[in-house]
N, C-alpha and C. Protein backbone atom coordinates (compact mmCIF):
# COMPACT_ATOMS: atom_id res chain seq x y z
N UNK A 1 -20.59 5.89 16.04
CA UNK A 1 -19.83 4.65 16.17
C UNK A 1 -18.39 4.89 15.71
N UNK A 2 -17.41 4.71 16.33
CA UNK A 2 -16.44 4.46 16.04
C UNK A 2 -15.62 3.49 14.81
N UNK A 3 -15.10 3.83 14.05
CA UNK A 3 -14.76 3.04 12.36
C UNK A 3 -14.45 1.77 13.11
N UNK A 4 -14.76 0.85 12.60
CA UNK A 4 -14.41 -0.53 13.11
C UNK A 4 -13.37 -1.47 11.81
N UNK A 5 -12.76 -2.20 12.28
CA UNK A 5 -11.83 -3.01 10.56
C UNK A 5 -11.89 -4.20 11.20
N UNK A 6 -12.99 -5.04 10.29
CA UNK A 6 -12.54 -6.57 10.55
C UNK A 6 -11.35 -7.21 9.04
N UNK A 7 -11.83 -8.69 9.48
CA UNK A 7 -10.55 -9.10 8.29
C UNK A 7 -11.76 -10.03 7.89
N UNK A 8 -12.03 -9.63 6.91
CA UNK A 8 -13.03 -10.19 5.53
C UNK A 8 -11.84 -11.86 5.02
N UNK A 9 -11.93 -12.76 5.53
CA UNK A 9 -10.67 -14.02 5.22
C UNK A 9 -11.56 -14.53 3.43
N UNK A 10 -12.69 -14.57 3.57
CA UNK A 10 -13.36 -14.75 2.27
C UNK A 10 -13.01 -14.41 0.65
N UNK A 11 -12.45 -12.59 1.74
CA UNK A 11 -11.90 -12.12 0.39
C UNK A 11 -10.54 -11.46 0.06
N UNK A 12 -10.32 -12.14 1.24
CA UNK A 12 -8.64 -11.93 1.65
C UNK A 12 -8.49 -10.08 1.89
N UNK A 13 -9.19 -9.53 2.57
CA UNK A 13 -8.81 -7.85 2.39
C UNK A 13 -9.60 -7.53 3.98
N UNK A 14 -8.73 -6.22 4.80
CA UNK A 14 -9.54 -5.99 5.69
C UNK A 14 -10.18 -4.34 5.55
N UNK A 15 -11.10 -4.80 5.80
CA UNK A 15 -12.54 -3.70 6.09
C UNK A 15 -12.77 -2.68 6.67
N UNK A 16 -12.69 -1.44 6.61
CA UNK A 16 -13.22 -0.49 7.63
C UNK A 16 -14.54 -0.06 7.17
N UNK A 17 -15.25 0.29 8.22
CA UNK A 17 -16.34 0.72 8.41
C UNK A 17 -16.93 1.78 9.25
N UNK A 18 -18.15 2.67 8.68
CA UNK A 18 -18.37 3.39 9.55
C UNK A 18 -19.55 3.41 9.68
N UNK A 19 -20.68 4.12 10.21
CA UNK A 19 -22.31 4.36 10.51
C UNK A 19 -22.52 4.28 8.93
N UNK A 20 -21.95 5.05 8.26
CA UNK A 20 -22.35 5.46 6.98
C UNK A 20 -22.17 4.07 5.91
N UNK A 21 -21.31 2.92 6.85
CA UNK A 21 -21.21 2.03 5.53
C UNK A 21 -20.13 1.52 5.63
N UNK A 22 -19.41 0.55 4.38
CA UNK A 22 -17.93 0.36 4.85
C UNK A 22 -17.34 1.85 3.69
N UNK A 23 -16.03 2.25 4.13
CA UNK A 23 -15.38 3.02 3.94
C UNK A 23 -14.35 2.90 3.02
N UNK A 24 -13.66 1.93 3.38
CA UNK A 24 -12.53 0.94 2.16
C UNK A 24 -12.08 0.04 3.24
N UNK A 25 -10.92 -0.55 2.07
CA UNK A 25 -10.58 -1.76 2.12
C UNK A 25 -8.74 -2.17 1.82
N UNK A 26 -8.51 -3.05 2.40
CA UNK A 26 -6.77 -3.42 1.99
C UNK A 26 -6.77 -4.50 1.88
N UNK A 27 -6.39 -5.06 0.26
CA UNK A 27 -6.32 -6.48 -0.43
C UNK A 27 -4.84 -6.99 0.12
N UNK A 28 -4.54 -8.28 0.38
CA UNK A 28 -4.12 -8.87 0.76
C UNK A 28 -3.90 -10.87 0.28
N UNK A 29 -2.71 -11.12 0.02
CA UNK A 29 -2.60 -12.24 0.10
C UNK A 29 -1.32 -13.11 0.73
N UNK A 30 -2.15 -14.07 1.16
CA UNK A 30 -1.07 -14.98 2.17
C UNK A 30 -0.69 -15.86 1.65
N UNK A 31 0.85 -16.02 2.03
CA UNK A 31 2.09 -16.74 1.52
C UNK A 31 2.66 -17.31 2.70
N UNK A 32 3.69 -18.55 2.11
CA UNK A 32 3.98 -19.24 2.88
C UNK A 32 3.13 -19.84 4.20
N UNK A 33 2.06 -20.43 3.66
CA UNK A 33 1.30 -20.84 4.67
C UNK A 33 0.67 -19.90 5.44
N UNK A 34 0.52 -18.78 5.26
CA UNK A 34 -0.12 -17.98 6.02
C UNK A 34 1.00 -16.92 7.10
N UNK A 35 1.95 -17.39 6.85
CA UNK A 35 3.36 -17.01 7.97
C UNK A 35 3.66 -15.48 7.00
N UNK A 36 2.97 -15.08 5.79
CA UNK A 36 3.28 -13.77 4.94
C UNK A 36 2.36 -13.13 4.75
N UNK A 37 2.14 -11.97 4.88
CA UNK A 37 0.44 -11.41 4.32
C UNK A 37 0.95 -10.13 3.43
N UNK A 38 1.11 -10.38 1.59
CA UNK A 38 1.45 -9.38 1.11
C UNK A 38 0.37 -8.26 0.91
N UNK A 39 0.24 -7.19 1.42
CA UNK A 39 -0.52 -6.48 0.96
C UNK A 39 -0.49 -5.80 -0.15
N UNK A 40 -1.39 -5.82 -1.01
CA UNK A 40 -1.43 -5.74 -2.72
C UNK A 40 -2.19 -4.55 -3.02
N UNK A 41 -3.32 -4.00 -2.40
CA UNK A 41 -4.41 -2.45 -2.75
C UNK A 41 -4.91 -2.22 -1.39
N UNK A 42 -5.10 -0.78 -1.73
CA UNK A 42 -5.56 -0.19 -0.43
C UNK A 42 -6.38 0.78 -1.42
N UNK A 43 -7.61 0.74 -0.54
CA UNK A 43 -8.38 1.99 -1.21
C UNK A 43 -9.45 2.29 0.06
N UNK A 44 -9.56 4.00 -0.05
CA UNK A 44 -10.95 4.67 0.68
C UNK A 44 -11.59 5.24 -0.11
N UNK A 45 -12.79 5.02 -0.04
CA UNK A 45 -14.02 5.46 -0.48
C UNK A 45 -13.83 7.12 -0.61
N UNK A 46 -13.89 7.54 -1.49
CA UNK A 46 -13.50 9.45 -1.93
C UNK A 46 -14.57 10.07 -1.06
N UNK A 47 -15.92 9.07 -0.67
CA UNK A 47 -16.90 10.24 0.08
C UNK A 47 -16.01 9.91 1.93
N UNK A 48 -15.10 9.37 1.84
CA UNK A 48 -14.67 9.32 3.02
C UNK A 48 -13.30 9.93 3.36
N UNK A 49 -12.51 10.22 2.53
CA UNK A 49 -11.47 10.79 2.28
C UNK A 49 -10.86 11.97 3.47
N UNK A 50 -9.89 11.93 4.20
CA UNK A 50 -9.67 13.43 5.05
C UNK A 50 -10.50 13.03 6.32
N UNK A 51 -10.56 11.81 6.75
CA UNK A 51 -11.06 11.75 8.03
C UNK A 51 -10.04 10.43 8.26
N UNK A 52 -8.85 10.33 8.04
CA UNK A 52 -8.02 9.80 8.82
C UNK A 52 -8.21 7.53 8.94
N UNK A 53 -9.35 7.73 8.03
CA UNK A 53 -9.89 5.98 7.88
C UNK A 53 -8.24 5.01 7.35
N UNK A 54 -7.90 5.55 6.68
CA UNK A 54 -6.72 5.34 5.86
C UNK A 54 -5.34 4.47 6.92
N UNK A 55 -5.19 5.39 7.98
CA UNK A 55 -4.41 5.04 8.79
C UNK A 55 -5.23 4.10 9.94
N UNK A 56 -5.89 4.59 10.44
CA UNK A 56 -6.58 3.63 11.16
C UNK A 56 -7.25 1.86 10.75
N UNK A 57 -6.90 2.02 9.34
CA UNK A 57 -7.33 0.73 8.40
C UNK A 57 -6.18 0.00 8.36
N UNK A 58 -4.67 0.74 8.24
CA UNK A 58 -3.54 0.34 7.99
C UNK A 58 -2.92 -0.02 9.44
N UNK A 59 -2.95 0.50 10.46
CA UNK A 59 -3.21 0.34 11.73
C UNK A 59 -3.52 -1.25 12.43
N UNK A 60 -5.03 -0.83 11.85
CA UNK A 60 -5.30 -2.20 13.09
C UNK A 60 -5.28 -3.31 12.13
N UNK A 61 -4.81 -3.13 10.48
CA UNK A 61 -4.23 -4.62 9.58
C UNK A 61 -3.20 -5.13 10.01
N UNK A 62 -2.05 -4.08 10.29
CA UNK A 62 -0.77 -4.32 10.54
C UNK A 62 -1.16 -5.02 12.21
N UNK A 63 -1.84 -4.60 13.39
CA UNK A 63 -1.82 -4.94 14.62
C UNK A 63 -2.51 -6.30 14.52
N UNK A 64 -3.11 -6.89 13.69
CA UNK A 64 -3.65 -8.55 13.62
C UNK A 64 -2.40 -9.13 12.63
N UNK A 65 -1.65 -8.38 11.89
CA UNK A 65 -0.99 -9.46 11.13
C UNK A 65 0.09 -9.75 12.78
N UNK A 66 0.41 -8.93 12.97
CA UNK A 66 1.50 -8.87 14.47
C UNK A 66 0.87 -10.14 15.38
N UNK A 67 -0.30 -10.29 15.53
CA UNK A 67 -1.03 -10.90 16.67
C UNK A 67 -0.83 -12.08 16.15
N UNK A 68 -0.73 -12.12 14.84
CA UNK A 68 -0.50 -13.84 14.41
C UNK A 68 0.63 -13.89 14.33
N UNK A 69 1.69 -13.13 14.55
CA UNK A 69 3.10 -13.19 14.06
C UNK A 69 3.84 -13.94 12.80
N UNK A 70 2.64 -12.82 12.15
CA UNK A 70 3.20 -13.47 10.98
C UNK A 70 3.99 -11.98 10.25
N UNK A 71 4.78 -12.20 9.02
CA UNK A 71 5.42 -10.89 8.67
C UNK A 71 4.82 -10.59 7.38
N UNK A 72 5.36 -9.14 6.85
CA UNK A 72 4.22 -8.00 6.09
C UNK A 72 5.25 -7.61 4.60
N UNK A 73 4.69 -8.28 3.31
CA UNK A 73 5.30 -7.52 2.14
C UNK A 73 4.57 -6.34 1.87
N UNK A 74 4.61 -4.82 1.81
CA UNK A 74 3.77 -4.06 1.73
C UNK A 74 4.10 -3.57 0.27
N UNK A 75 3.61 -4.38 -0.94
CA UNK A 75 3.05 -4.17 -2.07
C UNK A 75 2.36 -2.90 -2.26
N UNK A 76 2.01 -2.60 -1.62
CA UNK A 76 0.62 -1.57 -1.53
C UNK A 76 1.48 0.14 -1.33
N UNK A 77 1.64 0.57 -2.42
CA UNK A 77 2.16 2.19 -1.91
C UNK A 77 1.62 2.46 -0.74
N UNK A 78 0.23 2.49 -0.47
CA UNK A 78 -0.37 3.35 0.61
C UNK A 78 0.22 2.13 2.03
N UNK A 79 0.17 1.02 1.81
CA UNK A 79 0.71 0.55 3.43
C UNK A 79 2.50 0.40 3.80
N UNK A 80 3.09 1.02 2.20
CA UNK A 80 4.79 0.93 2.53
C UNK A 80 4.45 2.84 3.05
N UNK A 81 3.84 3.20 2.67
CA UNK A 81 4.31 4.55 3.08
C UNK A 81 4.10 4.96 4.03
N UNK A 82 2.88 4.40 5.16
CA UNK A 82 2.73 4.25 6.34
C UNK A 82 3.44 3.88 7.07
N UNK A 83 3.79 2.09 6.66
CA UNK A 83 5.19 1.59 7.70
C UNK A 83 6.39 2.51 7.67
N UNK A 84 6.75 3.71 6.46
CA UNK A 84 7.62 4.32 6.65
C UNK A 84 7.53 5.55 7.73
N UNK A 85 6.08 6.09 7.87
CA UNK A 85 5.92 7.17 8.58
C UNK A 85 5.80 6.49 10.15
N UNK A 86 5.77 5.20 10.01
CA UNK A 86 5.58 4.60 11.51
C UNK A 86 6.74 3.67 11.91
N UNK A 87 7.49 3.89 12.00
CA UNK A 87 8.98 3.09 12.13
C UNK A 87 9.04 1.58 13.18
N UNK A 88 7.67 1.88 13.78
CA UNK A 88 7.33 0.90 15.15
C UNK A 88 6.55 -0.65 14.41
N UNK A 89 6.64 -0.13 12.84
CA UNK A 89 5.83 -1.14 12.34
C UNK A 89 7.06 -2.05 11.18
N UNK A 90 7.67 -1.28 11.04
CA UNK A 90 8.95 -1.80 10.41
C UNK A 90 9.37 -2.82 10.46
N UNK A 91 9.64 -3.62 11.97
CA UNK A 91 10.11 -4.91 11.85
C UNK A 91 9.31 -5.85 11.53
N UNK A 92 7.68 -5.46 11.09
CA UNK A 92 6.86 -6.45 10.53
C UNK A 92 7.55 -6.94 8.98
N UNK A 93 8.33 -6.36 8.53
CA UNK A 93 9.20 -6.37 7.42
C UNK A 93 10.19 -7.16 7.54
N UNK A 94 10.60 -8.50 6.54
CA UNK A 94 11.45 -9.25 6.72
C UNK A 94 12.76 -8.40 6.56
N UNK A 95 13.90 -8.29 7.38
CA UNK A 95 14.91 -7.41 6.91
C UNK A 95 15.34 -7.68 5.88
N UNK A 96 15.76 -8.48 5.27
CA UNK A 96 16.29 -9.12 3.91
C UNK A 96 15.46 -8.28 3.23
N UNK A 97 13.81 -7.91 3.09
CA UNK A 97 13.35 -7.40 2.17
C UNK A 97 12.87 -5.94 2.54
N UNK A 98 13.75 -5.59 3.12
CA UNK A 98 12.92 -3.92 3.46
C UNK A 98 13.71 -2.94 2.36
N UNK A 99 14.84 -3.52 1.86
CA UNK A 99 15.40 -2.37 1.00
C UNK A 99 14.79 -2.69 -0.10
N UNK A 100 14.24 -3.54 -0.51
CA UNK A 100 12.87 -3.87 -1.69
C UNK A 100 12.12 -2.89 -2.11
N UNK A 101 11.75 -2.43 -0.76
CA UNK A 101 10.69 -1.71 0.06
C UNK A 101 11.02 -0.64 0.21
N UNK A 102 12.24 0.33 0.34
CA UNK A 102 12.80 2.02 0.71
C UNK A 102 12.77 1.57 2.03
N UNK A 103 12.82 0.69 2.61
CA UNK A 103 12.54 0.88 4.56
C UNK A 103 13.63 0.44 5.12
């Protein structure tokens, strides 16, 4: 099966998963009515580590916050350092706050 990431709204964080289980997770909270989704922790499971879950978690979080158009504080070392290696994800970043951010 292919890793799948839903958005857990219960516990404000979205999910990846694999055959083996879920994998990790990226905490999250929404501001301004929902129009902000700061992301706050990111973690993978160490027995999952080196198979690429990481990006693909950060991936399809960032491609639903987009779908709601809403914009992205990336609190989270592991999802500012992504939007930095992915420049296409950048303007999910309010400009006012990307130098906050190194972006």
């Amino acid at each position: 099966m292919e890793p799948q990431v839903r958005d857990n709204t219960e516990q404000s964080r979205f999910e990846i998963s694999t055959d083996a289980g879920q994998a990790g997770f990226a905490e999250y909270q929404l501001r301004d009515e929902g129009r902000t989704v700061a992301f706050t922790h990111t973690v993978i499971d160490p027995a999952f580590e080196g198979q690429g879950l990481g990006g693909k978690l950060a991936r399809a979080a960032l491609d639903a916050v987009r779908e709601r158009g809403a914009s992205v504080l990336p609190y989270c070392p592991f999802i500012r350092g992504w939007i930095a290696k992915h420049p296409e994800y950048v303007d999910l970043v309010p400009e006012e706050k990307r130098g906050k951010f190194d972006l």
